[in-house]
N, C-alpha and C. Protein backbone atom coordinates (compact mmCIF):
# COMPACT_ATOMS: atom_id res chain seq x y z
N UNK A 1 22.27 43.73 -48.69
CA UNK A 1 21.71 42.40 -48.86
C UNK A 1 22.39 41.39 -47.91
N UNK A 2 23.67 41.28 -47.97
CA UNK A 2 24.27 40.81 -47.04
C UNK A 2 23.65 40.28 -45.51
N UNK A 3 23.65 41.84 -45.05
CA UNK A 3 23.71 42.15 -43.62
C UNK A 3 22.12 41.70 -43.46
N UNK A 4 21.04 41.89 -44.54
CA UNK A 4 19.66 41.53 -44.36
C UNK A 4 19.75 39.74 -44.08
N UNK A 5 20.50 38.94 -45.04
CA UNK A 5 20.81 37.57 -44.59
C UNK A 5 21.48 37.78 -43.47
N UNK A 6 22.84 37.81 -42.97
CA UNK A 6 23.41 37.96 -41.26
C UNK A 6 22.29 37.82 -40.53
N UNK A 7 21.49 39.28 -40.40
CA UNK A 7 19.65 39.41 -39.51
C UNK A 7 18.84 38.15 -39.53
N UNK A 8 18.95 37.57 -40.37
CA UNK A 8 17.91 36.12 -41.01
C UNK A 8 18.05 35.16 -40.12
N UNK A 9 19.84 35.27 -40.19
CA UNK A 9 20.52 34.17 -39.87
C UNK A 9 21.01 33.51 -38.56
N UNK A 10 20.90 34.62 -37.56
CA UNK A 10 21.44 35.01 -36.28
C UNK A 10 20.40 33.94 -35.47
N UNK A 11 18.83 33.67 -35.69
CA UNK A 11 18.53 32.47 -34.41
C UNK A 11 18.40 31.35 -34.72
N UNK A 12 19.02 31.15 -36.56
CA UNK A 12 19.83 29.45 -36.32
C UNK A 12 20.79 29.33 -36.13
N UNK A 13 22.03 30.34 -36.13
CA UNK A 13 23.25 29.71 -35.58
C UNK A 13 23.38 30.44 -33.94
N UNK A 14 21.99 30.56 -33.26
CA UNK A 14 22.48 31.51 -31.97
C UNK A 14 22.56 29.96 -30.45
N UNK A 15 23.11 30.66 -29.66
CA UNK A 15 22.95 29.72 -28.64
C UNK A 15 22.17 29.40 -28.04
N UNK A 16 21.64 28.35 -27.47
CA UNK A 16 19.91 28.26 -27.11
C UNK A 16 20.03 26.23 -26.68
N UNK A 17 19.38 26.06 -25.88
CA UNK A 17 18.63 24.74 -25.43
C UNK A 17 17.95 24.31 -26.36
N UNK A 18 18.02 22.95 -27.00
CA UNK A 18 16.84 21.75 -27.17
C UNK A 18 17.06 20.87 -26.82
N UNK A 19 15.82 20.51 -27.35
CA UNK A 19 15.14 19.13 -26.52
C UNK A 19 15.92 18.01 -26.42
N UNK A 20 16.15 17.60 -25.17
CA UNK A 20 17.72 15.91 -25.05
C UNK A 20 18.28 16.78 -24.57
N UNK A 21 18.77 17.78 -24.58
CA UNK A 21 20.26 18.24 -23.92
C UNK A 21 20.18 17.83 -22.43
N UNK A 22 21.34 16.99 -22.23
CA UNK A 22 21.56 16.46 -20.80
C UNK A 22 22.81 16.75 -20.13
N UNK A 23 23.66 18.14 -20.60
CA UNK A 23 24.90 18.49 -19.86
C UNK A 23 24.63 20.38 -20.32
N UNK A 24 25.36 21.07 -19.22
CA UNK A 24 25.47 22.46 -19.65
C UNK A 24 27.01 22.77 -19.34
N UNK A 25 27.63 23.27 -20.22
CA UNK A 25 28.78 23.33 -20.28
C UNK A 25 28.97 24.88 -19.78
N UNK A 26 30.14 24.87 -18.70
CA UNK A 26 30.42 26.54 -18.47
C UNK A 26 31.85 26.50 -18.65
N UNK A 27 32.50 27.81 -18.57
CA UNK A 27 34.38 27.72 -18.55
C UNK A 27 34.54 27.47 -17.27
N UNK A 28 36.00 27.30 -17.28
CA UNK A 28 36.35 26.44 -16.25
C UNK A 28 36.31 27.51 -14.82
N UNK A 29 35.41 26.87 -13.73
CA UNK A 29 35.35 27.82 -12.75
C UNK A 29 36.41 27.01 -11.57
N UNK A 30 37.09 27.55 -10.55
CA UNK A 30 37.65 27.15 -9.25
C UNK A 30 36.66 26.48 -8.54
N UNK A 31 37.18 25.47 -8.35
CA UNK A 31 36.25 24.18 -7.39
C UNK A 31 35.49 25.39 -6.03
N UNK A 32 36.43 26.24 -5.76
CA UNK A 32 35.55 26.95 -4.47
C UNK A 32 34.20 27.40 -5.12
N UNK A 33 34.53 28.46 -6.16
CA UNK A 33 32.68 28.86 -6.76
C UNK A 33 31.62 27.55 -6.89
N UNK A 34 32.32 26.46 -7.53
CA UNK A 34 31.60 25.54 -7.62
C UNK A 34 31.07 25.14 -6.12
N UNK A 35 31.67 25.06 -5.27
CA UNK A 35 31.15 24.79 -3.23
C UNK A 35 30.19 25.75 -3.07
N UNK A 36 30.69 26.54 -3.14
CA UNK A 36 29.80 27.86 -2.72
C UNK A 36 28.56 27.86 -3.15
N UNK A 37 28.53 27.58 -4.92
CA UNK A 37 27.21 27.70 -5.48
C UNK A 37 26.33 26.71 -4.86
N UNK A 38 26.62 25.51 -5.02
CA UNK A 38 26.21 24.24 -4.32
C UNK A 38 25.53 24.48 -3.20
N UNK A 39 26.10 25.07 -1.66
CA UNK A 39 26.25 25.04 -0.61
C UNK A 39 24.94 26.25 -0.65
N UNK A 40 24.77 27.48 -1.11
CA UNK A 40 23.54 28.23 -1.96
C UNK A 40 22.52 27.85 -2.15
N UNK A 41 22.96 26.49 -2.79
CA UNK A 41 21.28 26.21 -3.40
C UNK A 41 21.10 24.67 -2.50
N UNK A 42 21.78 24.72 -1.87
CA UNK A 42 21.01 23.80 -0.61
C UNK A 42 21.82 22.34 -0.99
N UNK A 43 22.66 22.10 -1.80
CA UNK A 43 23.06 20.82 -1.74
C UNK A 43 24.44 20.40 -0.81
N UNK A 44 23.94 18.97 -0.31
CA UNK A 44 25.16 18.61 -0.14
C UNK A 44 26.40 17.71 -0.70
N UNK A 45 27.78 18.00 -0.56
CA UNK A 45 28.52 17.09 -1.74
C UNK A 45 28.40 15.81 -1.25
N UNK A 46 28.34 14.56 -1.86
CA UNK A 46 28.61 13.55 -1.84
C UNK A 46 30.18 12.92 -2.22
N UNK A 47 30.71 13.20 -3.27
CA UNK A 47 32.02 13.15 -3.52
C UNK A 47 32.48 14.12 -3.72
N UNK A 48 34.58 14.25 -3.55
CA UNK A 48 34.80 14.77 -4.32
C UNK A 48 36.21 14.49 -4.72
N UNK A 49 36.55 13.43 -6.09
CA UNK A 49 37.71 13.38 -6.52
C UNK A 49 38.46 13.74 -7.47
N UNK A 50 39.31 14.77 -6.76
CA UNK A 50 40.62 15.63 -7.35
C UNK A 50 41.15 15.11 -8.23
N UNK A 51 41.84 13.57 -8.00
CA UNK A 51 42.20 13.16 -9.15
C UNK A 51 41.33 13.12 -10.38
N UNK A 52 40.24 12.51 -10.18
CA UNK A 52 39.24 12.25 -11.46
C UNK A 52 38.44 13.42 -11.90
N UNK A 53 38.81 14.68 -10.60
CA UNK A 53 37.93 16.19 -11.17
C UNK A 53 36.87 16.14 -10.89
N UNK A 54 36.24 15.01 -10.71
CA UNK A 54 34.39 14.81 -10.47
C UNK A 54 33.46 15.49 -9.26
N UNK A 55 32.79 16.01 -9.52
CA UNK A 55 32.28 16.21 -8.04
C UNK A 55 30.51 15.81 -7.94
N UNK A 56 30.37 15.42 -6.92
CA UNK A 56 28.98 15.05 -7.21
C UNK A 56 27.95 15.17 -6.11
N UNK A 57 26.86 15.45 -5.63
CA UNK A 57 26.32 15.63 -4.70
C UNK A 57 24.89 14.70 -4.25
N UNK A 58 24.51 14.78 -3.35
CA UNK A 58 23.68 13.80 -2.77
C UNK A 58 21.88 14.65 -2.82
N UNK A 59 21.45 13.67 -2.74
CA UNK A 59 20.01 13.58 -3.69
C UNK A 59 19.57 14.82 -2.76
N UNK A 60 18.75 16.14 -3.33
CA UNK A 60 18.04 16.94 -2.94
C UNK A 60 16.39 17.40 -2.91
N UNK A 61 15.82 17.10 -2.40
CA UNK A 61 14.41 17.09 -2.17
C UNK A 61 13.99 18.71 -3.02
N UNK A 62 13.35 18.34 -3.55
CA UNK A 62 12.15 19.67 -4.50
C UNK A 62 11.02 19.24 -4.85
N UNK A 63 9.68 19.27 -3.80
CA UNK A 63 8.64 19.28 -3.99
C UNK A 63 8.78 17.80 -3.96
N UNK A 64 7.89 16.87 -5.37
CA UNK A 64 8.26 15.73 -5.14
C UNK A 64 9.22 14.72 -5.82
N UNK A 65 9.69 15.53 -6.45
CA UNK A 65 11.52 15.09 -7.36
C UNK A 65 12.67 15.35 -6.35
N UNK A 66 13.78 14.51 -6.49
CA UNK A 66 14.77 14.44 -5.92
C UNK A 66 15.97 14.85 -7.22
N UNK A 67 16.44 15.52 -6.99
CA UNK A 67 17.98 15.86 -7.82
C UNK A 67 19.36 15.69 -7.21
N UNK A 68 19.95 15.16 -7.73
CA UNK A 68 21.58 15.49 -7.68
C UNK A 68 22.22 15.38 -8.91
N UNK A 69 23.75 16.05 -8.90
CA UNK A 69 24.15 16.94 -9.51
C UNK A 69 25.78 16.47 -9.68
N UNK A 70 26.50 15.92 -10.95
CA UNK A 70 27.64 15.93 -11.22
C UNK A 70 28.03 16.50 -12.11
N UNK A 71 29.26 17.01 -11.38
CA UNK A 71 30.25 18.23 -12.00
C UNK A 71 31.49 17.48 -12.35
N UNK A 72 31.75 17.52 -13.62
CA UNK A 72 32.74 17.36 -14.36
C UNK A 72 33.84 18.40 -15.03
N UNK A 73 35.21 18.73 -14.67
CA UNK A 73 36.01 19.22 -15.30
C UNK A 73 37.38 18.87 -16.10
N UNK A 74 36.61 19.13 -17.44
CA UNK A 74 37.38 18.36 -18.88
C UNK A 74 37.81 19.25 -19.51
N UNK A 75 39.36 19.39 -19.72
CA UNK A 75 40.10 20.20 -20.53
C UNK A 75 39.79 21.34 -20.06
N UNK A 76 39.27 22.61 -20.23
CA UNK A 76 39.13 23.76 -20.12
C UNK A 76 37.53 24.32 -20.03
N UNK A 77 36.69 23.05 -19.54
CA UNK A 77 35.38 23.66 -19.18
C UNK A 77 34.43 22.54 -18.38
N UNK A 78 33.70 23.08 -17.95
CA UNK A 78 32.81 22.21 -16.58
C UNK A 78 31.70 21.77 -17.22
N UNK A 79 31.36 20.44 -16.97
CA UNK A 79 30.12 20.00 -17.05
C UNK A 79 29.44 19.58 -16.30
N UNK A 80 28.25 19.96 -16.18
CA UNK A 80 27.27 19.72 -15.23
C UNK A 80 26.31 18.86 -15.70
N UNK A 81 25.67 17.61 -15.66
CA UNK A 81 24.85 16.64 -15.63
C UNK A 81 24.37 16.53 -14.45
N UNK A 82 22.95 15.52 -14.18
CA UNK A 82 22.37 15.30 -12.93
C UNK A 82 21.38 14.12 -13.65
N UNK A 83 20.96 13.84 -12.23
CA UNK A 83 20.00 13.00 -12.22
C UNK A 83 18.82 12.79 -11.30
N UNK A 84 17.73 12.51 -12.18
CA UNK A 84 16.15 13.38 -10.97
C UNK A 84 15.60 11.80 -10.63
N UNK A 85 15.05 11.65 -8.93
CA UNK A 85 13.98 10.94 -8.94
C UNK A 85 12.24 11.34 -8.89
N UNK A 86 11.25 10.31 -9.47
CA UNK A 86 10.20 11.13 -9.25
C UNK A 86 9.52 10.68 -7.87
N UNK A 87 9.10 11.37 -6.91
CA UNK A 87 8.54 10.46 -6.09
C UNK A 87 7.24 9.77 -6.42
N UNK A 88 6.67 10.46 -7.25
CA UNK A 88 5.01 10.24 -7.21
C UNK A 88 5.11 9.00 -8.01
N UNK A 89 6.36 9.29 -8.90
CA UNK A 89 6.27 7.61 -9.98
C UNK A 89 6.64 6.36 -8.60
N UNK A 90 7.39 6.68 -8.03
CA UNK A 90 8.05 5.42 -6.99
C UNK A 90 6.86 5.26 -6.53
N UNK A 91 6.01 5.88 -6.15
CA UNK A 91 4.59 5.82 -5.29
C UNK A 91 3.40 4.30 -6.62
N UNK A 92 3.41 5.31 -7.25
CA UNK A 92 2.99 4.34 -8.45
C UNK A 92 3.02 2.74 -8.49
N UNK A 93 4.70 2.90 -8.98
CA UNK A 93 5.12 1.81 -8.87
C UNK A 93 5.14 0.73 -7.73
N UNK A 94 5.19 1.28 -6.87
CA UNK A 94 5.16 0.63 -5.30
C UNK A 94 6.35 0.58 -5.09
N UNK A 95 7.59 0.82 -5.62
CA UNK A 95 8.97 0.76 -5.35
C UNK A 95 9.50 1.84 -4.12
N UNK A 96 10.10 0.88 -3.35
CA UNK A 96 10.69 1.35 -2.38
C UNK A 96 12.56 2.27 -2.68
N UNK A 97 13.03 1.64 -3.72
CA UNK A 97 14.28 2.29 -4.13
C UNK A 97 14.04 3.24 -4.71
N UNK A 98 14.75 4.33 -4.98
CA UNK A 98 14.25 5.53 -6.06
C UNK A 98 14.74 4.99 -7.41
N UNK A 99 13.94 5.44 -8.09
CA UNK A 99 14.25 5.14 -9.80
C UNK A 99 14.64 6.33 -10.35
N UNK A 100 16.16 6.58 -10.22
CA UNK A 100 16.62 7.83 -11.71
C UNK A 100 16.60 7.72 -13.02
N UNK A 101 16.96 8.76 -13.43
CA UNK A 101 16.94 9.12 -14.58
C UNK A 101 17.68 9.89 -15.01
N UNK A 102 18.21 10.56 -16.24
CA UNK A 102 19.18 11.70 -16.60
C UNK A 102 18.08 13.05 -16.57
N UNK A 103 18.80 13.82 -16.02
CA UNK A 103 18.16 15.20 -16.52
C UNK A 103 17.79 15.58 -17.25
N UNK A 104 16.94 16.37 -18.56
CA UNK A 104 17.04 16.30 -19.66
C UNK A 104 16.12 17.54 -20.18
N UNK A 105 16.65 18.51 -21.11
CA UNK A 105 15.91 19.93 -21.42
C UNK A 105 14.91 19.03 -22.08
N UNK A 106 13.59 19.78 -21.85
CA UNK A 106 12.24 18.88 -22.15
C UNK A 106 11.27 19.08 -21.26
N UNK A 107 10.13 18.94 -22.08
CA UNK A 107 8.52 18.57 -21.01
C UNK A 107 8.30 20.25 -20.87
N UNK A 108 6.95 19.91 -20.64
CA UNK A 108 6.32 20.89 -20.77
C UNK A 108 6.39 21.77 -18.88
N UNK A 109 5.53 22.88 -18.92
CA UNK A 109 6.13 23.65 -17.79
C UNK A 109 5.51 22.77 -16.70
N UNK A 110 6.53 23.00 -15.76
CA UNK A 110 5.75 22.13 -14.10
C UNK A 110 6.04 20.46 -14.27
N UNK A 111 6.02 20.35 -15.42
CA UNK A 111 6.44 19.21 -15.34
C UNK A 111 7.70 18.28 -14.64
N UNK A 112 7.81 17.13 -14.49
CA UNK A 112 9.29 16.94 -13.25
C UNK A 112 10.38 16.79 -14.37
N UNK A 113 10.55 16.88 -15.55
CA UNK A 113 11.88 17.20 -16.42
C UNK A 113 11.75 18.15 -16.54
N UNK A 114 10.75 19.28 -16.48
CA UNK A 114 11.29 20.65 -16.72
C UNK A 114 11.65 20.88 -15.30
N UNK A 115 10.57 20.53 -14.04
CA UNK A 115 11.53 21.21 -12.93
C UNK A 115 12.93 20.63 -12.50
N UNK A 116 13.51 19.36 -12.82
CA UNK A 116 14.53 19.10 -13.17
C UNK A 116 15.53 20.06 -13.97
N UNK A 117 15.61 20.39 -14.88
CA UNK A 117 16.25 21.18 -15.73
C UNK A 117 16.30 22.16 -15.42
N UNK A 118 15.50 23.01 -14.90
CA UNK A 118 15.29 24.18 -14.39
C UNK A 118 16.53 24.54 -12.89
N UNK A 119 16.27 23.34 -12.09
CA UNK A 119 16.83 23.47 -10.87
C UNK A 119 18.67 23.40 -11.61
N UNK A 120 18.70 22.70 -12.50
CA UNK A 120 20.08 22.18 -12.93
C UNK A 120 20.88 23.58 -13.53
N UNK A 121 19.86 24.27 -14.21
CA UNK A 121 20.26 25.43 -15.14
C UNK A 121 20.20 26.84 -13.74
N UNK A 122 19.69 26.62 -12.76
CA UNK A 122 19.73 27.43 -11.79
C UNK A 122 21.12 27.29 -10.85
N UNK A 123 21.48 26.10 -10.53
CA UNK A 123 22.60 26.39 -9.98
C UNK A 123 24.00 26.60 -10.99
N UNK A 124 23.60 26.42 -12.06
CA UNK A 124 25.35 26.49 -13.20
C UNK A 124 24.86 27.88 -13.46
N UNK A 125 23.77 28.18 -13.48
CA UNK A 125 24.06 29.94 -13.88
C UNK A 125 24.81 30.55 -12.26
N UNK A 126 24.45 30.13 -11.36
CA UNK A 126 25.08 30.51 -10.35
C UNK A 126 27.14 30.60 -9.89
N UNK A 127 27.03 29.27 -11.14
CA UNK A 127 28.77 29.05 -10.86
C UNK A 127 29.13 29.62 -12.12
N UNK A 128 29.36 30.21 -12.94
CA UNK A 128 29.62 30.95 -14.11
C UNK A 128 29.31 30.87 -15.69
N UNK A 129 29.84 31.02 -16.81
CA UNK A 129 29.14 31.71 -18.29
C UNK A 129 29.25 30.26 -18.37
N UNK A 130 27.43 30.41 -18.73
CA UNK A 130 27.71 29.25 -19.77
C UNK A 130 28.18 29.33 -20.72
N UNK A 131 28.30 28.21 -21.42
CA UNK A 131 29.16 28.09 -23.11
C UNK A 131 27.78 28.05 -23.91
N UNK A 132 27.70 26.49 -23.64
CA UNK A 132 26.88 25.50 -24.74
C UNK A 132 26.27 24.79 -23.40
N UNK A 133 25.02 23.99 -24.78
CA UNK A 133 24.40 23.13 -24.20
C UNK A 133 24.60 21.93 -24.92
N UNK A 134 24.81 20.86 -24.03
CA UNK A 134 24.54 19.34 -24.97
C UNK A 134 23.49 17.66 -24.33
C-alpha cells in the first residue's frame, strides 16, 4: 500500500517547469563551461564581473525576438535569467528602442515566450545539471 501511494506521488513532488518560472538554476559550473557554452550558441558577452560573479551577454537575434542572458553565481549554484525583445511588437508600437521583458516558462508553442524560454533552457542545458526551476 505504501509503495502504491510513493507511485501516486512521484509527479507532484517530481521536478518539472511552470508557468512564471523566470530563472533555471544549475550547480555551480567554472566560468570557462559557462564561455564556451555561450560562445556555442552564438552569444556574445557583454559583461563580466568577477567581483559581483555576474555575467551577462548582449542582445541575440532569433527570428524576430532578441535575447540576452544573465548568469548569476550565488553560494553554490548558477542562475540563469534573461531578457527577450519582440521585434514585431516594437514594429507595432512604432518604437524605435527595444522594449524587454523577463523571460518567462509560458505561452503556447512558437510563441515569442516560449521561443524565449526555449533558447534560455537550451543554452543552461548546455553548461550543466540543472537543479530547479524558479
Amino acid at each position: 500500500m505504501i509503495k502504491l501511494l510513493f507511485l501516486v506521488l512521484i509527479p507532484v513532488f517530481s521536478f518539472g517547469q511552470k508557468k512564471g518560472d523566470t530563472k533555471i538554476v544549475l550547480d555551480t559550473v567554472n566560468m570557462d563551461k559557462i564561455i564556451l557554452s555561450l560562445f556555442e550558441n552564438a552569444y556574445t558577452i557583454d559583461t563580466n564581473d568577477e567581483k559581483l560573479k555576474l555575467l551577462t551577454t548582449k542582445t541575440k537575434d532569433i527570428g524576430s525576438i532578441g535575447v540576452r542572458i544573465r548568469i548569476m553565481q550565488k553560494d553554490s549554484v548558477m542562475i540563469l535569467s534573461g531578457e527577450v525583445v519582440d521585434r514585431a511588437l516594437m514594429i507595432v508600437l512604432a518604437s524605435s528602442e527595444p522594449i524587454y521583458s523577463t523571460i518567462q516558462f509560458g505561452g503556447m508553442k512558437g510563441s515569442t515566450r516560449r521561443q524565449a524560454w526555449n533558447e534560455l533552457l537550451k543554452v543552461a542545458s548546455g553548461m550543466g545539471k540543472i537543479i530547479r526551476f524558479e
